[in-house]
Protein backbone atom coordinates (compact mmCIF):
# COMPACT_ATOMS: atom_id res chain seq x y z
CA UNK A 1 0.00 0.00 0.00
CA UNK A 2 1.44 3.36 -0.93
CA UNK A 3 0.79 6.12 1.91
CA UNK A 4 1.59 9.65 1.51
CA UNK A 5 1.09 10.16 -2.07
CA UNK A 6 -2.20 12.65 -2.61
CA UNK A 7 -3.05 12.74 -6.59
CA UNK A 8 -4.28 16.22 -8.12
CA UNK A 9 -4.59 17.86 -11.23
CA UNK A 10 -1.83 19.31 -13.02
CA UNK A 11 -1.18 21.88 -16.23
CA UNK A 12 2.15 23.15 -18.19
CA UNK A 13 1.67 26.80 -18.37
CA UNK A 14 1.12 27.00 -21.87
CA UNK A 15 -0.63 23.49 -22.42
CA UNK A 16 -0.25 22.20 -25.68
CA UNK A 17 -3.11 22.30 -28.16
CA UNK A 18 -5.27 19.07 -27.22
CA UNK A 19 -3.65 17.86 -23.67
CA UNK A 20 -6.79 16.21 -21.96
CA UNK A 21 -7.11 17.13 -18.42
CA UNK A 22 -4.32 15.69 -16.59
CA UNK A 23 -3.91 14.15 -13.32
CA UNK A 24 -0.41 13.51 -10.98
CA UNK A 25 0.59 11.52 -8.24
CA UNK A 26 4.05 13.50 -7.19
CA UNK A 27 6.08 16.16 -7.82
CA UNK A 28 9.36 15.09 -9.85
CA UNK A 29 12.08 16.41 -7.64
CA UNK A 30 14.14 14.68 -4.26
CA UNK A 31 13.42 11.13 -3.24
CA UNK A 32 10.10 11.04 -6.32
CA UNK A 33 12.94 11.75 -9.11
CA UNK A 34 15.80 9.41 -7.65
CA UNK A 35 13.00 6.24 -7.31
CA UNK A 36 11.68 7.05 -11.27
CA UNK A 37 15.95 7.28 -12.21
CA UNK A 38 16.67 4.12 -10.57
CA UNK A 39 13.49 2.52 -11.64
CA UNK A 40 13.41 3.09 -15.47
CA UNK A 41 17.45 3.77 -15.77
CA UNK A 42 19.17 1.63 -13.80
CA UNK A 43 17.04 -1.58 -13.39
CA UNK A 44 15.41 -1.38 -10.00
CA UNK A 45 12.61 -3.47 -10.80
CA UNK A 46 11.44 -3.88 -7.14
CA UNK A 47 10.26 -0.42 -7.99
CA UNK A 48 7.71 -1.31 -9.74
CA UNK A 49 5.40 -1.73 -6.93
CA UNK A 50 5.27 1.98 -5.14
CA UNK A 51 5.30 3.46 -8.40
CA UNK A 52 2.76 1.48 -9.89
CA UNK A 53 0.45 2.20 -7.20
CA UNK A 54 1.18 5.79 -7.03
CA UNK A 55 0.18 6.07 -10.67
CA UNK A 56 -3.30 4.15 -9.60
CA UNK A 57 -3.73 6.49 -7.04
CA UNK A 58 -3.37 9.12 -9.97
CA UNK A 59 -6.02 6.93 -12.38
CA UNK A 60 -8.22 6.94 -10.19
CA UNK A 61 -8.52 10.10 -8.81
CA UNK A 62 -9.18 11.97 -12.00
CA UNK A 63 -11.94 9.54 -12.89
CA UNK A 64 -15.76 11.64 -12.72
CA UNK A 65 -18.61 10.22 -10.70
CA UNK A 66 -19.93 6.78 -11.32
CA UNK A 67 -16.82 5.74 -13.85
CA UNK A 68 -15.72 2.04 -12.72
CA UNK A 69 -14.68 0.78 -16.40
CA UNK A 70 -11.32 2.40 -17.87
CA UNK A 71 -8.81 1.42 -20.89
CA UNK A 72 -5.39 2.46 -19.85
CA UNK A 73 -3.25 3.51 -22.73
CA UNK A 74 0.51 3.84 -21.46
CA UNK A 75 2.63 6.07 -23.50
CA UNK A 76 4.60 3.81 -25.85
CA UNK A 77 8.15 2.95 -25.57
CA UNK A 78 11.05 2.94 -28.27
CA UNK A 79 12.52 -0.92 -28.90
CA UNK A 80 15.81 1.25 -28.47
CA UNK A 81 14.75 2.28 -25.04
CA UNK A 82 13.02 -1.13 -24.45
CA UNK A 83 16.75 -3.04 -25.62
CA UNK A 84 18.79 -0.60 -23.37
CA UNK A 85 16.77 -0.76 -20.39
CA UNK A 86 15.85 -4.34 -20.32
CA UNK A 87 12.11 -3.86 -20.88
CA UNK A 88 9.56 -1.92 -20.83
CA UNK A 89 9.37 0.13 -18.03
CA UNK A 90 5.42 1.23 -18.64
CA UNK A 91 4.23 -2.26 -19.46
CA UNK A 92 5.42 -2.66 -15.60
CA UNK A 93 3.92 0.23 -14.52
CA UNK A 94 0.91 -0.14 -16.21
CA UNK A 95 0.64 -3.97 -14.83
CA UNK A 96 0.66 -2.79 -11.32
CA UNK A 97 -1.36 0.12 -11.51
CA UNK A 98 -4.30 -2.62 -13.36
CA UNK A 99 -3.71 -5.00 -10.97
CA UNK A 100 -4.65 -2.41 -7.86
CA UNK A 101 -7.52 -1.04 -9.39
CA UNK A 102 -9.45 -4.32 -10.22
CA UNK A 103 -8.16 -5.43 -7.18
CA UNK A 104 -10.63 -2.40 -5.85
CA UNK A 105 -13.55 -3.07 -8.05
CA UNK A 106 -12.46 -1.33 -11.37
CA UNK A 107 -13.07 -2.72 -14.95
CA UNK A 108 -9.92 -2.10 -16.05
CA UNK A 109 -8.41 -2.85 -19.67
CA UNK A 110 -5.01 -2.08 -20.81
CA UNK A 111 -4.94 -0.95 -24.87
CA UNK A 112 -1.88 -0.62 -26.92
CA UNK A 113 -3.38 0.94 -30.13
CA UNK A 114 -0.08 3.03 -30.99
CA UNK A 115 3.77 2.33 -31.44
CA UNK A 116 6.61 4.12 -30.78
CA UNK A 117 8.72 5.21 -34.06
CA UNK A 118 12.58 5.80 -33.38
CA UNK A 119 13.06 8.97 -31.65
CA UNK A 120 15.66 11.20 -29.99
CA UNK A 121 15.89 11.15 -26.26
CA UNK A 122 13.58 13.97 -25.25
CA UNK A 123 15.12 14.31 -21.60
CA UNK A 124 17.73 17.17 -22.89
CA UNK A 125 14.84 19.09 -25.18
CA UNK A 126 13.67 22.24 -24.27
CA UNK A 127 9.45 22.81 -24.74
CA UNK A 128 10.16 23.80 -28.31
CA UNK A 129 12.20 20.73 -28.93
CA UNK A 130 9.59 18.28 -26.82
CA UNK A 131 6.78 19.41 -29.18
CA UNK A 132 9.12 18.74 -32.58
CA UNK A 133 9.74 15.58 -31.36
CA UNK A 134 6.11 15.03 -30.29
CA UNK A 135 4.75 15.16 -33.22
CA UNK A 136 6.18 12.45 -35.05
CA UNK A 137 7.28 9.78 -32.16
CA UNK A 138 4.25 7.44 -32.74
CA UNK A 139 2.09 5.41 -35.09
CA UNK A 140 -0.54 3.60 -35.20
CA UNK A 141 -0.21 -0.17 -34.37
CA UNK A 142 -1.11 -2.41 -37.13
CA UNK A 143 -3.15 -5.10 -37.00
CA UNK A 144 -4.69 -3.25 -33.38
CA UNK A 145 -8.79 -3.71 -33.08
CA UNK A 146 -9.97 -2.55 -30.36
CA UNK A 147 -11.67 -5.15 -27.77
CA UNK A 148 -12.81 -4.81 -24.36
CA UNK A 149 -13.23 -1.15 -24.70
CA UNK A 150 -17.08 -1.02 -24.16
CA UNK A 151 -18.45 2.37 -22.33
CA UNK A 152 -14.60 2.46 -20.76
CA UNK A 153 -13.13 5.63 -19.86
CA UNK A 154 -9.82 5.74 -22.00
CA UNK A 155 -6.68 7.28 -19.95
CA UNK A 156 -3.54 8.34 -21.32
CA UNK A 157 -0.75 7.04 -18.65
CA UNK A 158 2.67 7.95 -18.86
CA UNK A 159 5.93 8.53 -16.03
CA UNK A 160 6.44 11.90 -15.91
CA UNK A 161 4.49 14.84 -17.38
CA UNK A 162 6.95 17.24 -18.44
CA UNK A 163 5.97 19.98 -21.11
CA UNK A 164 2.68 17.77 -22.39
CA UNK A 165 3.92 17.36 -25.68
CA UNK A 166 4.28 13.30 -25.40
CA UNK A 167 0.30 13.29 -23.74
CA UNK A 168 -0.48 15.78 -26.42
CA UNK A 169 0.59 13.53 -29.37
CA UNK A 170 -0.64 10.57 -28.38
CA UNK A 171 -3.78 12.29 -27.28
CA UNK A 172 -4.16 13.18 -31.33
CA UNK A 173 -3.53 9.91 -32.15
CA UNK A 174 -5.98 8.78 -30.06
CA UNK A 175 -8.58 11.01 -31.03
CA UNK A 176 -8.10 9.91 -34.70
CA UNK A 177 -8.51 6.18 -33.82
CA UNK A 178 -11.79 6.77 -32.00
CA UNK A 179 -10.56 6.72 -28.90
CA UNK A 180 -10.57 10.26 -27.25
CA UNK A 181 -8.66 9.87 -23.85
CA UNK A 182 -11.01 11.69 -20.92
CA UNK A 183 -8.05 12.48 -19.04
CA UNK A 184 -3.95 11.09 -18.91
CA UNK A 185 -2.12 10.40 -15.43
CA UNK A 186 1.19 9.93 -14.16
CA UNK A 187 3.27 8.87 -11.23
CA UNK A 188 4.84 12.35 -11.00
CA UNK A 189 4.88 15.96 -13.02
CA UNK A 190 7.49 18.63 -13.33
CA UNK A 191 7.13 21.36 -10.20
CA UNK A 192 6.07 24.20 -12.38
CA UNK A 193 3.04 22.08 -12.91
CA UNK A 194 1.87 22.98 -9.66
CA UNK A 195 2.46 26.83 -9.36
CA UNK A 196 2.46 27.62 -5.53
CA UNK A 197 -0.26 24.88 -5.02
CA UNK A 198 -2.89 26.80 -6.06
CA UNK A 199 -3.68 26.00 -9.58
CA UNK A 200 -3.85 22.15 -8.40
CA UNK A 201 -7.29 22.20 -6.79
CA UNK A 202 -5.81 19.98 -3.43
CA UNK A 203 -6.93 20.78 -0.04
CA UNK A 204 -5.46 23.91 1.42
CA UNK A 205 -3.70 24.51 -1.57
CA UNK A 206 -1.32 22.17 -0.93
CA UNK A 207 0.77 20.94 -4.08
CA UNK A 208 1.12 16.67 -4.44
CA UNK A 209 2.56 15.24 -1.82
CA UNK A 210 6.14 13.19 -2.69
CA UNK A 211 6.07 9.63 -2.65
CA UNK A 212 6.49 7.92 1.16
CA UNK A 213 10.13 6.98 1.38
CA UNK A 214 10.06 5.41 4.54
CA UNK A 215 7.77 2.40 2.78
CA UNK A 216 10.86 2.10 0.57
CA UNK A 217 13.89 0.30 2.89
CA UNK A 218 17.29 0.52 0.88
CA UNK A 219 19.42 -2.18 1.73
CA UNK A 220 23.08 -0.04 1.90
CA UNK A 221 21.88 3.47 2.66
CA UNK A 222 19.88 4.87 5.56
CA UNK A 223 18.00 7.85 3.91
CA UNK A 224 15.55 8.30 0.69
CA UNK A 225 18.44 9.05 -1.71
CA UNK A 226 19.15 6.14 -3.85
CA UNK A 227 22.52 3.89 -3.34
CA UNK A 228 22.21 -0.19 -3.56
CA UNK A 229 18.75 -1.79 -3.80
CA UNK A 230 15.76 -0.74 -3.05
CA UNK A 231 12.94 -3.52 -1.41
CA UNK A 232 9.07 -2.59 -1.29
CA UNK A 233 7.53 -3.68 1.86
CA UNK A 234 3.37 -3.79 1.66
CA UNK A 235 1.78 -2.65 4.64
């Protein structure tokens, strides 16, 4: 169980043309940016668990009243990326995060309608060069038919929302398939996305609370910054 994490909305400041309401778990700074790092970069697979369920927490709390059916559509990954990192760190993310939520009544369906084309590695773009790079990163999937999709709420998921550009894209996409995402979530969002807490709409202002490190017992190191392994204890 993942304590400490409270999901809200967040928005770049400009939002790219067609971003779909969005929804975070975390801010991406401290102890929330080391755990993604040593999750998707440098293997920690253990990881898999907090983050997953942060990024159910996330699902679920931008869902409206009465919605209990969703298709989750994670952002695709690059076979590069995939290759390099030893998998696919969003088909992990995404497994966890459907696992919780039927595991708490949902209807949950996981769609992979689009594929990732070669692309640069976005992390050193500026917004500019994010929403170049956007624009031509994905593809349909061929051969991809819908099924299970029903009266299901469909829900962009990705990591970390950045400038919007990625959600953006494959919000488009999307859109052209038949498939118009209601809203996208993530496990955390850059800190400008949450200007002073205010444009968030959390309780007292507040902006997303960081991931609870103290569920997270590293095996070498004493503190929430990242050194040796990392083991998930459920409690």
């Amino acid at each position: 169980m993942l304590a400490g994490a409270v999901p809200g909305p967040t928005r770049p400041e400009p939002a790219p043309a067609g971003l779909p309401p969005c929804v975070t778990a975390a801010t991406y700074d401290g102890a929330v940016r080391d755990l993604l790092l040593a999750f998707k970069e440098r293997g920690e697979r253990t990881l898999a668990g907090p983050l997953g369920h942060a990024l159910a927490r996330a699902i679920a709390a931008g869902a409206p009243p009465g919605c209990r059916h969703l298709v989750l559509v994670p952002v695709p990954t690059t076979a590069v990326a995939v290759r390099e990192r030893g998998g696919d760190h969003m088909a992990w993310l995404v497994a966890v995060a459907a696992r919780t939520l039927r595991r708490a009544g949902w209807r949950v369906t996981v769609g992979r309608p689009l594929r990732a084309r070669p692309r640069v590695d976005s992390t050193e773009l500026d917004r500019a060069g994010r929403a170049r790079a956007a624009l031509d990163a994905f593809a349909p999937r061929r051969g991809w038919a819908p099924a299970g999709q029903g009266s299901g709420r469909v829900v962009v998921v990705d990591d970390v929302i950045t400038t919007g550009a990625t959600v953006a894209a494959v919000s488009a996409l999307l859109r052209a398939l038949g498939l118009a995402p209601s809203w996208a979530a993530s496990v955390a969002a850059t800190r400008l996305r949450h200007p002073a807490g205010r444009a968030v709409g959390l309780p007292n202002g507040q902006a997303p609370n960081a991931l609870d490190t103290s569920l997270l017992i590293p095996s070498f190191a004493a503190n929430a910054k990242i050194s040796g392994k990392w083991i998930w204890r459920e409690g």
